[in-house]
N, C-alpha and C. Protein backbone atom coordinates (compact mmCIF):
# COMPACT_ATOMS: atom_id res chain seq x y z
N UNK A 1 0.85 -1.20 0.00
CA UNK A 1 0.00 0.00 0.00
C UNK A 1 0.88 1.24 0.00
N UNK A 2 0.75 2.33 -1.11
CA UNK A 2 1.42 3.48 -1.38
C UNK A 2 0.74 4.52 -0.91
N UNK A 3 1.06 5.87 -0.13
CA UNK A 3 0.38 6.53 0.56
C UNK A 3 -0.57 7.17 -0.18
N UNK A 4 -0.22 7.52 -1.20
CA UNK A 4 -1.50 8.22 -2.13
C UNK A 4 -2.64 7.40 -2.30
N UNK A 5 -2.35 6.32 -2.52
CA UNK A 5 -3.51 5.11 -2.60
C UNK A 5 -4.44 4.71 -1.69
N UNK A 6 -3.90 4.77 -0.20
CA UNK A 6 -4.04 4.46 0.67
C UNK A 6 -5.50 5.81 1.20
N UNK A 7 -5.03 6.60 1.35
CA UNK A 7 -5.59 7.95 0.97
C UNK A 7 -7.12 7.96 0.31
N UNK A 8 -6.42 7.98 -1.14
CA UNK A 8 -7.53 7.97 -2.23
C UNK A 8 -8.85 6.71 -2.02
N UNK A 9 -8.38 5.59 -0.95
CA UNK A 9 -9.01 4.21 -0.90
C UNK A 9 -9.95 5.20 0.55
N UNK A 10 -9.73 5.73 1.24
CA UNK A 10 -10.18 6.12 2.63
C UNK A 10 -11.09 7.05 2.34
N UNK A 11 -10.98 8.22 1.77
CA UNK A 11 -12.12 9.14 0.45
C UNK A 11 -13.01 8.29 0.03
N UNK A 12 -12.49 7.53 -1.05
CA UNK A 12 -13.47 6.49 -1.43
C UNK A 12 -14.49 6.04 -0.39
N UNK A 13 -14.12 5.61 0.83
CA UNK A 13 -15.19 4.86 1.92
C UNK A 13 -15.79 6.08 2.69
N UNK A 14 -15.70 7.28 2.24
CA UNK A 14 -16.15 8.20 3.26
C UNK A 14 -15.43 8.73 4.42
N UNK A 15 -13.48 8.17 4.71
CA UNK A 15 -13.39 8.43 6.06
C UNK A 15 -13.34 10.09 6.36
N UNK A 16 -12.78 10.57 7.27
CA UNK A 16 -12.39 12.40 6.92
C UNK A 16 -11.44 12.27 7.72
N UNK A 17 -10.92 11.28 8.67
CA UNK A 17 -9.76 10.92 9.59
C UNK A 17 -8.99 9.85 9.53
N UNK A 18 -7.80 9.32 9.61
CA UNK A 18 -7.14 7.99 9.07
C UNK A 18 -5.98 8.11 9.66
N UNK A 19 -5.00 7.11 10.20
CA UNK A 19 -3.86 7.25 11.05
C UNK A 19 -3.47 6.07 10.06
N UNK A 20 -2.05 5.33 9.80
CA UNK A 20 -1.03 4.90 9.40
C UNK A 20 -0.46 4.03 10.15
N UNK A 21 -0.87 3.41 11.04
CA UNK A 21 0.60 2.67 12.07
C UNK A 21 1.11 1.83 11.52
N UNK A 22 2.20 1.64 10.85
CA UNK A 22 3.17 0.40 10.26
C UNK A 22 4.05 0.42 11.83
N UNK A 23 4.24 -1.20 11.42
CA UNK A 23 4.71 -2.10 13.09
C UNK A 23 5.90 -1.26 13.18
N UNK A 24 6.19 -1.42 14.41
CA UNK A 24 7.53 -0.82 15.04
C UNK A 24 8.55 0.39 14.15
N UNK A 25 8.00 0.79 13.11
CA UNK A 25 8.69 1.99 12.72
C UNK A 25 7.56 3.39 12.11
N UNK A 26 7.97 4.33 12.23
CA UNK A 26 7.94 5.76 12.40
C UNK A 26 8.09 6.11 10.67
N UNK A 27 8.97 5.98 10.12
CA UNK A 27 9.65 6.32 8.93
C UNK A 27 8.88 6.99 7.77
N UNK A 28 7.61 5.98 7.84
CA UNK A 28 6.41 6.37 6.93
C UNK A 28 5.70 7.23 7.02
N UNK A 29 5.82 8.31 8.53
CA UNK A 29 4.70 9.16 8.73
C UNK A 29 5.06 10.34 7.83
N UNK A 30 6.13 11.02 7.36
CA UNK A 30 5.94 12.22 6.72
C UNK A 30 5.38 12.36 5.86
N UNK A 31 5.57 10.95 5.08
CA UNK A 31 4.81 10.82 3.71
C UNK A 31 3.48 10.53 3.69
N UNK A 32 2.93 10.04 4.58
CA UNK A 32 1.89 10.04 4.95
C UNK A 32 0.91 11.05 5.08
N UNK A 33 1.44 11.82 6.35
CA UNK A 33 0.70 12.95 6.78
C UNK A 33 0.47 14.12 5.65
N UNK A 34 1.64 14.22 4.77
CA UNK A 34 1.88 15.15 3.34
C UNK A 34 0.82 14.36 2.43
N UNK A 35 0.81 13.22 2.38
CA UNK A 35 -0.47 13.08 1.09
C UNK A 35 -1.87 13.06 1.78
N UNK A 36 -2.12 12.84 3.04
CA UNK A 36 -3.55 13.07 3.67
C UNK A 36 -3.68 14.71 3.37
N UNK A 37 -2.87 15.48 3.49
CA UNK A 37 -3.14 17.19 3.57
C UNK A 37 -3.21 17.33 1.82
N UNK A 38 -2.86 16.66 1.34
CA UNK A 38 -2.79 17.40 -0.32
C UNK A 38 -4.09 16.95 -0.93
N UNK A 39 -4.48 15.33 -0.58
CA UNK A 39 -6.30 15.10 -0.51
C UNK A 39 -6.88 15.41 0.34
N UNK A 40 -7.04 16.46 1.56
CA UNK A 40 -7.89 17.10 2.17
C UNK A 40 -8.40 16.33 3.02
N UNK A 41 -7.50 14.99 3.71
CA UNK A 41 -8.53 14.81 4.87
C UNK A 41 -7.05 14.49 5.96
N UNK A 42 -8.13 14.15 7.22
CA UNK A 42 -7.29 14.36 8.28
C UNK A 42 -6.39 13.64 8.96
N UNK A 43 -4.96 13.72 9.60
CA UNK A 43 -4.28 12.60 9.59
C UNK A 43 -4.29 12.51 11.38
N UNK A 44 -3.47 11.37 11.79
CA UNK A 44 -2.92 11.35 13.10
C UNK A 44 -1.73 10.24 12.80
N UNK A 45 -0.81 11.15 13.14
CA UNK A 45 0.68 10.19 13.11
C UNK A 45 0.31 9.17 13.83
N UNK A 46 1.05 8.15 13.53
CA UNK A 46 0.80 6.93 15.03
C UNK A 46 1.73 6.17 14.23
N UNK A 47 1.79 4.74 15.15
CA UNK A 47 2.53 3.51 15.59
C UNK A 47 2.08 2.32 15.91
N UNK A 48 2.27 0.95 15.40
CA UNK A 48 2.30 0.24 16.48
C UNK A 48 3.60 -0.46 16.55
N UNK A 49 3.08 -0.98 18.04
CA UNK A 49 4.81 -1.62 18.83
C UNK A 49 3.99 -2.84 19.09
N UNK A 50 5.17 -3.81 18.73
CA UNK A 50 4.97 -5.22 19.37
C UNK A 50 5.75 -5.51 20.77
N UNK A 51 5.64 -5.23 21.70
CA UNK A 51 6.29 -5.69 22.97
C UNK A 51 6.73 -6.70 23.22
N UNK A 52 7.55 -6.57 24.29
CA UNK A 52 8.58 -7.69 24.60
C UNK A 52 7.70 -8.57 24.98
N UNK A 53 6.08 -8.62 25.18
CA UNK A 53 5.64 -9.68 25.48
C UNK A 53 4.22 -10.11 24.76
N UNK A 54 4.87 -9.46 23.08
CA UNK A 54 4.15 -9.99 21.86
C UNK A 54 2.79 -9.10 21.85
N UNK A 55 2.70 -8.26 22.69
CA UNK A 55 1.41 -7.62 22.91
C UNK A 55 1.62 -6.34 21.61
N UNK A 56 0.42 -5.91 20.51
CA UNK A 56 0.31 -4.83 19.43
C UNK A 56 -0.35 -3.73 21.01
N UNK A 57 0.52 -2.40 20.72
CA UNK A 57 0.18 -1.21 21.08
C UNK A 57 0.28 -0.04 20.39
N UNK A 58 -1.22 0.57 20.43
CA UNK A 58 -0.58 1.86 19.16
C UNK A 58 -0.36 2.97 19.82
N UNK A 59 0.38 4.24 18.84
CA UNK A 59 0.82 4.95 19.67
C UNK A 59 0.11 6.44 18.92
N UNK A 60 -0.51 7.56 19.47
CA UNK A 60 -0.78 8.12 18.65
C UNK A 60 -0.19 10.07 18.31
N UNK A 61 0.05 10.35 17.43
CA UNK A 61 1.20 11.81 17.67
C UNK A 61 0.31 12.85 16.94
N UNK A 62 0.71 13.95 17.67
CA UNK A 62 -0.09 15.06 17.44
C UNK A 62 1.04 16.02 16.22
N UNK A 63 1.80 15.63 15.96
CA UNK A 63 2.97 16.66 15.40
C UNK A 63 4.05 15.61 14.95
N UNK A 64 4.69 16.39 13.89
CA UNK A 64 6.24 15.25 13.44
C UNK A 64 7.05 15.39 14.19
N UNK A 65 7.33 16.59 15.27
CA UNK A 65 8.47 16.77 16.03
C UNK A 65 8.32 15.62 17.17
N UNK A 66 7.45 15.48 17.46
CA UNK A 66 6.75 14.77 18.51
C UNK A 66 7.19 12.64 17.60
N UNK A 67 6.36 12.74 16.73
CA UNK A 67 7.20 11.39 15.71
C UNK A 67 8.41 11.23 15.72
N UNK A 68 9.78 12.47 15.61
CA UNK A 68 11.11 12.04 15.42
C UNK A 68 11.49 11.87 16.56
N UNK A 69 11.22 12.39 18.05
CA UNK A 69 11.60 12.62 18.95
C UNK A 69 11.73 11.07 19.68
N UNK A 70 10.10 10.13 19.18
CA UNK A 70 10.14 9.11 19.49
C UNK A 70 10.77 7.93 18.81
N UNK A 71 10.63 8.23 17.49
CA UNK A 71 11.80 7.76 16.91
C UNK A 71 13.20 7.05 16.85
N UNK A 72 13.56 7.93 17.95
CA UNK A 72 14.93 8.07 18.52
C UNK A 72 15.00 7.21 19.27
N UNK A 73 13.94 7.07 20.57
CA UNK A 73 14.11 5.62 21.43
C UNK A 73 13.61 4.09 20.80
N UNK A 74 12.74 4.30 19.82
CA UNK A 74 11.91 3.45 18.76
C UNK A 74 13.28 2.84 18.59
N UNK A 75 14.36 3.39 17.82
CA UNK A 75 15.22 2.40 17.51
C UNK A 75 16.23 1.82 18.67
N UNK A 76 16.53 2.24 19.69
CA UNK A 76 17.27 1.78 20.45
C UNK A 76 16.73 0.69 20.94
N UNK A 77 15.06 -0.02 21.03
CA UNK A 77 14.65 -1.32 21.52
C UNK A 77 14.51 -1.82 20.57
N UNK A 78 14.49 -1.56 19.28
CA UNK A 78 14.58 -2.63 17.77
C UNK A 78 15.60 -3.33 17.69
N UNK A 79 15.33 -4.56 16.97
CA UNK A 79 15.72 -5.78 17.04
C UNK A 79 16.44 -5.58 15.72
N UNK A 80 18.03 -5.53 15.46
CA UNK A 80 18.52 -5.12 14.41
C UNK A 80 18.62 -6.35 13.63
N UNK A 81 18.31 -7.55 13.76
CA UNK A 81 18.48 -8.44 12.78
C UNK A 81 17.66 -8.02 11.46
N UNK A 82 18.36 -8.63 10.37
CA UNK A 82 17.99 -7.83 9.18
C UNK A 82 17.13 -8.59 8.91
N UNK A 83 15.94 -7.98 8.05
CA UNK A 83 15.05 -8.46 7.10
C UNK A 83 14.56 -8.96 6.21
N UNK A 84 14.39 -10.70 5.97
CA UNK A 84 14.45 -11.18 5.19
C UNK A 84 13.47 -11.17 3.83
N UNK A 85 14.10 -10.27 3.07
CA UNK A 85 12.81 -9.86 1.60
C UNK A 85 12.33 -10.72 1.36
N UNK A 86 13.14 -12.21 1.61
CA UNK A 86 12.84 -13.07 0.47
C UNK A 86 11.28 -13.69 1.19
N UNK A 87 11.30 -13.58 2.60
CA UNK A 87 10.31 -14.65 3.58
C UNK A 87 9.10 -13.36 3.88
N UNK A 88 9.84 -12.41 4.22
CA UNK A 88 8.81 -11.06 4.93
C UNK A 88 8.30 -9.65 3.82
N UNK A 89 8.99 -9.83 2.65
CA UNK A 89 8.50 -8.66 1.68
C UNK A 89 9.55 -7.80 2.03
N UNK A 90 8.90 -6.67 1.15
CA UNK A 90 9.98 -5.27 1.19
C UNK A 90 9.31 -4.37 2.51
N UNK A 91 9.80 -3.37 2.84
CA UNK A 91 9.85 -2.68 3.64
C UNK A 91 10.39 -1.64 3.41
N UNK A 92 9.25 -0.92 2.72
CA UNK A 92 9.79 0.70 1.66
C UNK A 92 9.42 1.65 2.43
N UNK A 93 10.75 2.67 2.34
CA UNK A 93 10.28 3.77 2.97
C UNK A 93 9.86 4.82 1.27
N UNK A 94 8.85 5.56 1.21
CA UNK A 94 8.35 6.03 0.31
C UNK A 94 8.51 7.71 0.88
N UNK A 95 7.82 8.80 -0.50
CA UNK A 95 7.35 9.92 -0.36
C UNK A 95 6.14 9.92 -0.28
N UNK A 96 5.35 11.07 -0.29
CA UNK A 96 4.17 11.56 -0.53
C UNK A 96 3.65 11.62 -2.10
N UNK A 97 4.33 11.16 -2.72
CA UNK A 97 4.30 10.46 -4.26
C UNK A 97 4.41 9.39 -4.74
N UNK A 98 4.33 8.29 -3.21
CA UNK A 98 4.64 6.95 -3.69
C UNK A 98 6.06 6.88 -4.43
N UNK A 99 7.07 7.25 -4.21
CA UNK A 99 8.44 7.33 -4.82
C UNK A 99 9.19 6.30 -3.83
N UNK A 100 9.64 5.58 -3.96
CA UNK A 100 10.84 4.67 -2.99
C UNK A 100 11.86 5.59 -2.55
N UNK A 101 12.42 5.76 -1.51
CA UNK A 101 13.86 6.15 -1.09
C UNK A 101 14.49 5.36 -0.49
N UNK A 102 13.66 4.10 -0.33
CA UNK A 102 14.86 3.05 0.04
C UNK A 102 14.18 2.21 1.47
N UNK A 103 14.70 1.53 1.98
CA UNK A 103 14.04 0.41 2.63
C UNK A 103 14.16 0.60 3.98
N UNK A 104 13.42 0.22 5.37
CA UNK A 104 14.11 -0.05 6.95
C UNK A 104 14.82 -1.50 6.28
N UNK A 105 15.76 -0.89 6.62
CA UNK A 105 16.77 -2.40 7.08
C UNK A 105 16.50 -3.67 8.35
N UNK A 106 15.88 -3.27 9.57
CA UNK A 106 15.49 -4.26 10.32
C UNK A 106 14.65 -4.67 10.08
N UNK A 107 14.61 -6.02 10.61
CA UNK A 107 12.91 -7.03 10.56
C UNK A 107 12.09 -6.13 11.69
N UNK A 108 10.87 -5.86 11.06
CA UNK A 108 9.94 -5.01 11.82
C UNK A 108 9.25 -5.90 12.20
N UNK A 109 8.98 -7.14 12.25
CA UNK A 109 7.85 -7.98 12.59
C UNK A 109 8.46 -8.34 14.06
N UNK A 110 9.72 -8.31 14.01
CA UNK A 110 10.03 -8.86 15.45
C UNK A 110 9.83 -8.00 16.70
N UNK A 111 9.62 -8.45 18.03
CA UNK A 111 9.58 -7.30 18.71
C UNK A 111 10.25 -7.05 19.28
N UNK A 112 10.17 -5.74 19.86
CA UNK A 112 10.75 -4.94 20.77
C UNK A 112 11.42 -5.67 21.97
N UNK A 113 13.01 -4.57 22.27
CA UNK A 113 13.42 -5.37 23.30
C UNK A 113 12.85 -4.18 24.62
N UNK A 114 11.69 -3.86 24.73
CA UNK A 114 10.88 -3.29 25.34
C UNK A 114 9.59 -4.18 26.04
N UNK A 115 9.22 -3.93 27.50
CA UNK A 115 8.25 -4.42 28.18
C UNK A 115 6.94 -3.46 27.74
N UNK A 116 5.62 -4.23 28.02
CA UNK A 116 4.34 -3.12 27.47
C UNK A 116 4.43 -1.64 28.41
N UNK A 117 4.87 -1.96 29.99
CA UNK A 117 4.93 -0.84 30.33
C UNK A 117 5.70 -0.11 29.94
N UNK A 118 7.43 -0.13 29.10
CA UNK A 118 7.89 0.78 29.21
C UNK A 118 7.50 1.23 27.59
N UNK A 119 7.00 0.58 27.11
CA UNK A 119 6.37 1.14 25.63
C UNK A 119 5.61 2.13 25.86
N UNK A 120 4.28 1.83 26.78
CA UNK A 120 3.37 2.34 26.96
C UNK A 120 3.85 4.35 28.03
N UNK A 121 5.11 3.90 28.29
CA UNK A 121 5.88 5.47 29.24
C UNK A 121 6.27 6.03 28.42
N UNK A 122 6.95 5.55 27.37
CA UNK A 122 7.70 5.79 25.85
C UNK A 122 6.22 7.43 24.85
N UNK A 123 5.32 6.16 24.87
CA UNK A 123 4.15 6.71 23.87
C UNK A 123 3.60 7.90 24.68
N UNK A 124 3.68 8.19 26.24
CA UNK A 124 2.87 8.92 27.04
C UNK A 124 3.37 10.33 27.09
N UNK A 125 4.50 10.50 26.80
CA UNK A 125 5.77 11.65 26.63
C UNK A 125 5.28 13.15 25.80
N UNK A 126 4.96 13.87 26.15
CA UNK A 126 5.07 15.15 24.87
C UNK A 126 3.26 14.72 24.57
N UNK A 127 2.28 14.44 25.36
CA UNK A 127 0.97 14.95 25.02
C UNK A 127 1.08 13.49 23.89
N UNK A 128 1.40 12.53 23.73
CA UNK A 128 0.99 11.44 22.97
C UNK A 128 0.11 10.45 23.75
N UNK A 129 -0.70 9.53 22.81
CA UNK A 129 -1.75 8.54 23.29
C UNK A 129 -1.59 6.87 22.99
N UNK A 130 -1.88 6.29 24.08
CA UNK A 130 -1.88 5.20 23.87
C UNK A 130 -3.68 4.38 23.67
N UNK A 131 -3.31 3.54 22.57
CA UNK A 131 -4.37 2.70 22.83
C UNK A 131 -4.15 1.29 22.49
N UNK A 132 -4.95 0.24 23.03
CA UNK A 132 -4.77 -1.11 22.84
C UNK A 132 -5.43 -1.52 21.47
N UNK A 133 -4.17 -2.23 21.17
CA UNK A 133 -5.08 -2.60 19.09
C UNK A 133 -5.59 -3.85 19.25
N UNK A 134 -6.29 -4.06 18.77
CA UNK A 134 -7.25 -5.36 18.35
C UNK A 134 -7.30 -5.91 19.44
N UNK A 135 -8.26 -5.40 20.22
CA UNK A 135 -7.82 -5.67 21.74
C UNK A 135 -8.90 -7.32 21.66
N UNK A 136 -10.15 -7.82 21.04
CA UNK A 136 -10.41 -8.78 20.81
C UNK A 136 -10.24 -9.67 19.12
N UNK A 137 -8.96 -9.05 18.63
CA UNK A 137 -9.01 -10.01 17.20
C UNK A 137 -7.47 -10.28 17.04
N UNK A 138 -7.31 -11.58 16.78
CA UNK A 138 -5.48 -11.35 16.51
C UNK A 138 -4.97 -12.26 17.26
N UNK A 139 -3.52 -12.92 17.37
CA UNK A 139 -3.31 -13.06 18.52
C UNK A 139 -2.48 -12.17 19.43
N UNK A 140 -1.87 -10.92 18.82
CA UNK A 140 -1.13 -10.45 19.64
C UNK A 140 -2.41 -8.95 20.16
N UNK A 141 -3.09 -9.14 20.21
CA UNK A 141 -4.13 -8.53 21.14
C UNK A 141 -3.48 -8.73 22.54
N UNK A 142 -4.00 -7.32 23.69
CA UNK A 142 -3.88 -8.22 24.78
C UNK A 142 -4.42 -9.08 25.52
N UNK A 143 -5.74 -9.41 25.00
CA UNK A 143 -5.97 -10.42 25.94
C UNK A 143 -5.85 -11.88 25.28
N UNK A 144 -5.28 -11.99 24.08
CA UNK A 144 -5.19 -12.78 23.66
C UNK A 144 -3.31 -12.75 24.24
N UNK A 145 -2.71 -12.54 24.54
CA UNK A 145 -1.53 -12.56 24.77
C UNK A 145 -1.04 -12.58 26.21
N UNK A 146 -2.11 -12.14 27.41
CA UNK A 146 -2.17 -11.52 28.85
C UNK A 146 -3.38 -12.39 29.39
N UNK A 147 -4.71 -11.95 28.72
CA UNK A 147 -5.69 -12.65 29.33
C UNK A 147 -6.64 -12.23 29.98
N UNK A 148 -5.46 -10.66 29.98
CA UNK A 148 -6.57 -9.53 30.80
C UNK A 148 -6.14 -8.36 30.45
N UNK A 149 -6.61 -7.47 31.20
CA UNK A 149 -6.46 -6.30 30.46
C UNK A 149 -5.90 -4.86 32.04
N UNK A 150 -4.68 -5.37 32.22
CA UNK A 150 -4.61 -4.65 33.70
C UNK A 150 -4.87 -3.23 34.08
N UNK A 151 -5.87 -2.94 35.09
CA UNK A 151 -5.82 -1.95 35.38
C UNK A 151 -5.31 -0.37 35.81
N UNK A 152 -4.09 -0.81 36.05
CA UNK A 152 -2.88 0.23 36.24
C UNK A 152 -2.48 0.38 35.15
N UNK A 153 -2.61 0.12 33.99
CA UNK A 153 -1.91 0.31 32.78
C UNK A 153 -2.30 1.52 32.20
N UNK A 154 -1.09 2.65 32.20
CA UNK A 154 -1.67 3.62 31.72
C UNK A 154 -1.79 4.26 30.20
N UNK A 155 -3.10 3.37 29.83
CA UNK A 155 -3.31 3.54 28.19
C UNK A 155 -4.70 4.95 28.39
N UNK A 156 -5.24 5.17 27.03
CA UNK A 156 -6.16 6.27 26.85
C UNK A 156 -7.21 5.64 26.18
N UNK A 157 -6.88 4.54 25.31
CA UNK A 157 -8.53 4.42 24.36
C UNK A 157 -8.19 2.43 24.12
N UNK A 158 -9.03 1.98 23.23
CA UNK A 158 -9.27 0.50 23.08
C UNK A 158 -9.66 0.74 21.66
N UNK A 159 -8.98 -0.07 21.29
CA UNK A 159 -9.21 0.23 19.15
C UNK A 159 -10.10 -1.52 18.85
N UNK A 160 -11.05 -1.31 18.50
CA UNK A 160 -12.25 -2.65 18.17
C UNK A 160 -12.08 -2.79 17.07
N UNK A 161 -12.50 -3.40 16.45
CA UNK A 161 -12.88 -3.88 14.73
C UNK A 161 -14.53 -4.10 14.66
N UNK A 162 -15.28 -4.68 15.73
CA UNK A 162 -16.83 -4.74 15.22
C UNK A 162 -17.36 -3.98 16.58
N UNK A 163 -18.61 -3.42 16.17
CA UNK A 163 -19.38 -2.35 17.63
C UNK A 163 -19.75 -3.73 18.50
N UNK A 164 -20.20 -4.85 18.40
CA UNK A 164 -20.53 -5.23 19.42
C UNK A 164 -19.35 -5.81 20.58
N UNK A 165 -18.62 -5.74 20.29
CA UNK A 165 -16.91 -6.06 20.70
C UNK A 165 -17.18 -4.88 22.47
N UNK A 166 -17.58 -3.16 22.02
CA UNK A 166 -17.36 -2.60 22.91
C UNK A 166 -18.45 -3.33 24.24
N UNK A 167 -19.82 -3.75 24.04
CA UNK A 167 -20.65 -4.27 24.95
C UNK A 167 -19.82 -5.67 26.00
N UNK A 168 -19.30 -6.69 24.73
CA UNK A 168 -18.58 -7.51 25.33
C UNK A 168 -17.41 -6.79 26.50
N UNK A 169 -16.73 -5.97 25.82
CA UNK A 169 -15.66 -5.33 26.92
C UNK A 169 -15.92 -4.72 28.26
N UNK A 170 -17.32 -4.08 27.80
CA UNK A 170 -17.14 -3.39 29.44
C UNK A 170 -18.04 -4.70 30.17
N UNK A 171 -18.75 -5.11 29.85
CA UNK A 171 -19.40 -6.16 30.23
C UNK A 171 -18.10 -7.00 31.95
N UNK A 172 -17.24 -7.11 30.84
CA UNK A 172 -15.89 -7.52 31.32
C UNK A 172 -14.98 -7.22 32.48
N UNK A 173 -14.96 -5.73 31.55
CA UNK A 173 -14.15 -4.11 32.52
C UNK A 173 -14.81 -3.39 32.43
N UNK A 174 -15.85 -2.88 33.51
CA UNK A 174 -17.06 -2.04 33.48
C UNK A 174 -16.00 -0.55 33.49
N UNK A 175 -14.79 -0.51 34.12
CA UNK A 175 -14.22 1.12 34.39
C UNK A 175 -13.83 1.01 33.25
N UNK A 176 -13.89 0.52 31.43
CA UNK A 176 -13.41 0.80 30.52
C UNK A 176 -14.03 2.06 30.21
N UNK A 177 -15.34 2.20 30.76
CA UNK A 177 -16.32 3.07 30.41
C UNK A 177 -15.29 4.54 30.32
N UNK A 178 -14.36 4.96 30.91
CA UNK A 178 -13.49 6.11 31.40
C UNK A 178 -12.67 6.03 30.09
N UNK A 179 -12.27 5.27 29.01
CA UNK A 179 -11.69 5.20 27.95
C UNK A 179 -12.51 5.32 26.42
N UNK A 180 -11.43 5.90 25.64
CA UNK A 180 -12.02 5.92 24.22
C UNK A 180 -12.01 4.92 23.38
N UNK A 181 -13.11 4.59 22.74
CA UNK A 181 -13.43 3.16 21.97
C UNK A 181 -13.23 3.70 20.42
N UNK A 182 -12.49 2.97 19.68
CA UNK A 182 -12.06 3.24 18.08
C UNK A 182 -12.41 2.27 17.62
N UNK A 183 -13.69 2.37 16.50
CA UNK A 183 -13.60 1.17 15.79
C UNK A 183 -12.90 1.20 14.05
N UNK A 184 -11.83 0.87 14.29
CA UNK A 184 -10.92 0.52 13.44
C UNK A 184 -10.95 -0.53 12.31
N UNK A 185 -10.68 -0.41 10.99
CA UNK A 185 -10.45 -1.59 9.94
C UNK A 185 -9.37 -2.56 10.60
N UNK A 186 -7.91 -1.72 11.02
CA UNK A 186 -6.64 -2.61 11.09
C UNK A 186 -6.28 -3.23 9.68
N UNK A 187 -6.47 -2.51 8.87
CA UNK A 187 -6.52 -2.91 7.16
C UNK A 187 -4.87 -3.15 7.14
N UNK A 188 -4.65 -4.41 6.41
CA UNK A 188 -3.31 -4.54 5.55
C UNK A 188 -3.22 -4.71 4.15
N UNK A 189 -4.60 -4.10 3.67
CA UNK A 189 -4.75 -3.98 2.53
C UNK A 189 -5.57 -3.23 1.86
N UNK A 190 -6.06 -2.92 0.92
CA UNK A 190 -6.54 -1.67 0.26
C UNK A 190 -7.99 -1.83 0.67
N UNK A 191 -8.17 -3.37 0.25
CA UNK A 191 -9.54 -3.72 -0.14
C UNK A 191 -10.67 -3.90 1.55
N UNK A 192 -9.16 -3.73 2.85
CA UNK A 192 -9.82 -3.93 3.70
C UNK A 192 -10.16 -2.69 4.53
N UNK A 193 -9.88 -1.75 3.86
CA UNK A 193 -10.31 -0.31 4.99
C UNK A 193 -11.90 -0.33 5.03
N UNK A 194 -12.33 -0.26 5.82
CA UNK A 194 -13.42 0.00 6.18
C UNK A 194 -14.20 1.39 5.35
N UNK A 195 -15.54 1.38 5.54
CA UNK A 195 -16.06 2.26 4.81
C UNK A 195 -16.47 3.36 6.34
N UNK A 196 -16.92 4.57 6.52
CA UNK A 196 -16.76 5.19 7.30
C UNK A 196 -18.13 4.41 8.66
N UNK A 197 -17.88 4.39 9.53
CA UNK A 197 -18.50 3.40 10.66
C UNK A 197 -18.80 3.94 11.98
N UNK A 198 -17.73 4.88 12.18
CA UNK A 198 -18.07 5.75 13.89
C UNK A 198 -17.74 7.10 13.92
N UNK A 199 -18.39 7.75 13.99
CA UNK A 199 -18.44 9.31 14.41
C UNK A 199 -17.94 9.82 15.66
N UNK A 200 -17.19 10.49 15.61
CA UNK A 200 -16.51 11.73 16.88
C UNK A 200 -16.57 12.56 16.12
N UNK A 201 -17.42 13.81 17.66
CA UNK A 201 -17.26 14.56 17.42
C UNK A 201 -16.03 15.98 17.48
N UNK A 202 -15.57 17.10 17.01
CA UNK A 202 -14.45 17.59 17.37
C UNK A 202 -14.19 17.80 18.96
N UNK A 203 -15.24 17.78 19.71
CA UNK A 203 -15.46 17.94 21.41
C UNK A 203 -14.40 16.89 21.71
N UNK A 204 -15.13 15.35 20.86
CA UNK A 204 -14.41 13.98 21.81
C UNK A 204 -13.07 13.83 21.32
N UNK A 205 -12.79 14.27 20.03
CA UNK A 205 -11.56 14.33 19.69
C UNK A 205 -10.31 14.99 20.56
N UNK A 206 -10.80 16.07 21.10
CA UNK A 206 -10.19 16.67 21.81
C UNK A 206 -10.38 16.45 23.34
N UNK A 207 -11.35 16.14 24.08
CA UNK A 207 -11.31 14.95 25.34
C UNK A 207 -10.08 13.83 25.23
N UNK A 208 -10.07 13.37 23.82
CA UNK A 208 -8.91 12.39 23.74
C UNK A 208 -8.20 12.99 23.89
N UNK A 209 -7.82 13.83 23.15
CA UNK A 209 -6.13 14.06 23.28
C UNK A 209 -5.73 15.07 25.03
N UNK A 210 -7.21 15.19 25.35
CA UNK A 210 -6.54 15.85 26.77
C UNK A 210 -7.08 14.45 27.64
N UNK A 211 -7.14 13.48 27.08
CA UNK A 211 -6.92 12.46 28.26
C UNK A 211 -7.95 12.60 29.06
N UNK A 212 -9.46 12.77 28.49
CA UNK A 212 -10.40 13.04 29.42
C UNK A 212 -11.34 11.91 28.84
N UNK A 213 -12.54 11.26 29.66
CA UNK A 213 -13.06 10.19 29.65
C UNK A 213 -14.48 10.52 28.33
């Protein structure tokens, strides 16, 4: 998936908001965020991290300064073994024109030599957000990976794939109610972005990012 495409596929379904997280690297957001602004809709830098204990966490950024800054520790828990094209694909870093400039060199699939908490201290830094991805689909969900979903953990929202997912959850963890629910494609492909599905308004958008329930 090339960012213009990616883009032009999200228009297509109606979205007006769309975030990017490719696993454990950063690299992709400029180009990203530059072709969401040139088709007119709205971006949010983000991430996800696979933790040292296989658990997907996304991370979400308000600004690029805020992206490079994390960046910086992003690679110091990456796993520098190199990336095998031949087994795992390419791993292109692109423009905002879909242009190649060349590849991450590490295997991104592997994870982090990072624990969820210190991922989760990592993402919390400079007004950034955490939320739990596919918190019921996958196996590296957490409760598919944990079993539970601990309470001291200081995340901000829970990213779903189907609405009835959120009833099951609080059902579960009634204080989820204090967190923001995203229902997300988790698309790894063109054909799987979702067509537009949940509404926020600019109020809750901004409750999120000030970390309010």
């Amino acid at each position: 998936m090339r960012p213009t495409n990616i883009v032009r596929m999200a228009l297509l379904n109606g979205l007006s908001l769309i975030s990017v997280t490719d696993h454990n690297s950063v690299s992709n957001q400029q180009a990203m965020a530059r072709a969401a602004k040139t088709y007119g809709i709205a971006y949010w830098y983000g991430v996800e991290l696979q933790t040292k204990e296989e658990v997907h966490v996304l991370g979400y950024f308000r600004n690029e300064e805020d992206v490079e800054d994390f960046d910086g520790w992003l690679r110091t828990v990456r796993d520098t073994t190199m990336n095998r094209i031949d087994h795992f694909g390419n791993q292109y870093l692109l423009d905002e024109n879909d242009e190649i400039l060349g590849q991450e060199r590490d295997s991104l699939i592997l994870s982090l030599n990072a624990s969820l908490n210190e991922c989760v201290v990592q993402i919390k830094k400079a007004n950034r957000r955490v939320v739990l991805a596919h918190v019921m689909d996958r196996k590296n969900g957490i409760l598919r990976q944990l079993a539970f979903i601990p309470k001291n953990l200081n995340f901000d929202g829970i990213e779903i794939t189907k609405e009835n997912q959120k009833d099951e959850l609080l059902k579960a963890y009634p204080w989820l109610k204090d967190k923001t629910f995203f229902l997300n494609s988790d698309a790894h492909r063109l054909i799987d972005i979702h067509d537009a599905g949940q509404t926020m308004s600019e109020e809750e958008i901004e409750a999120f990012w000030r970390n309010e329930p």
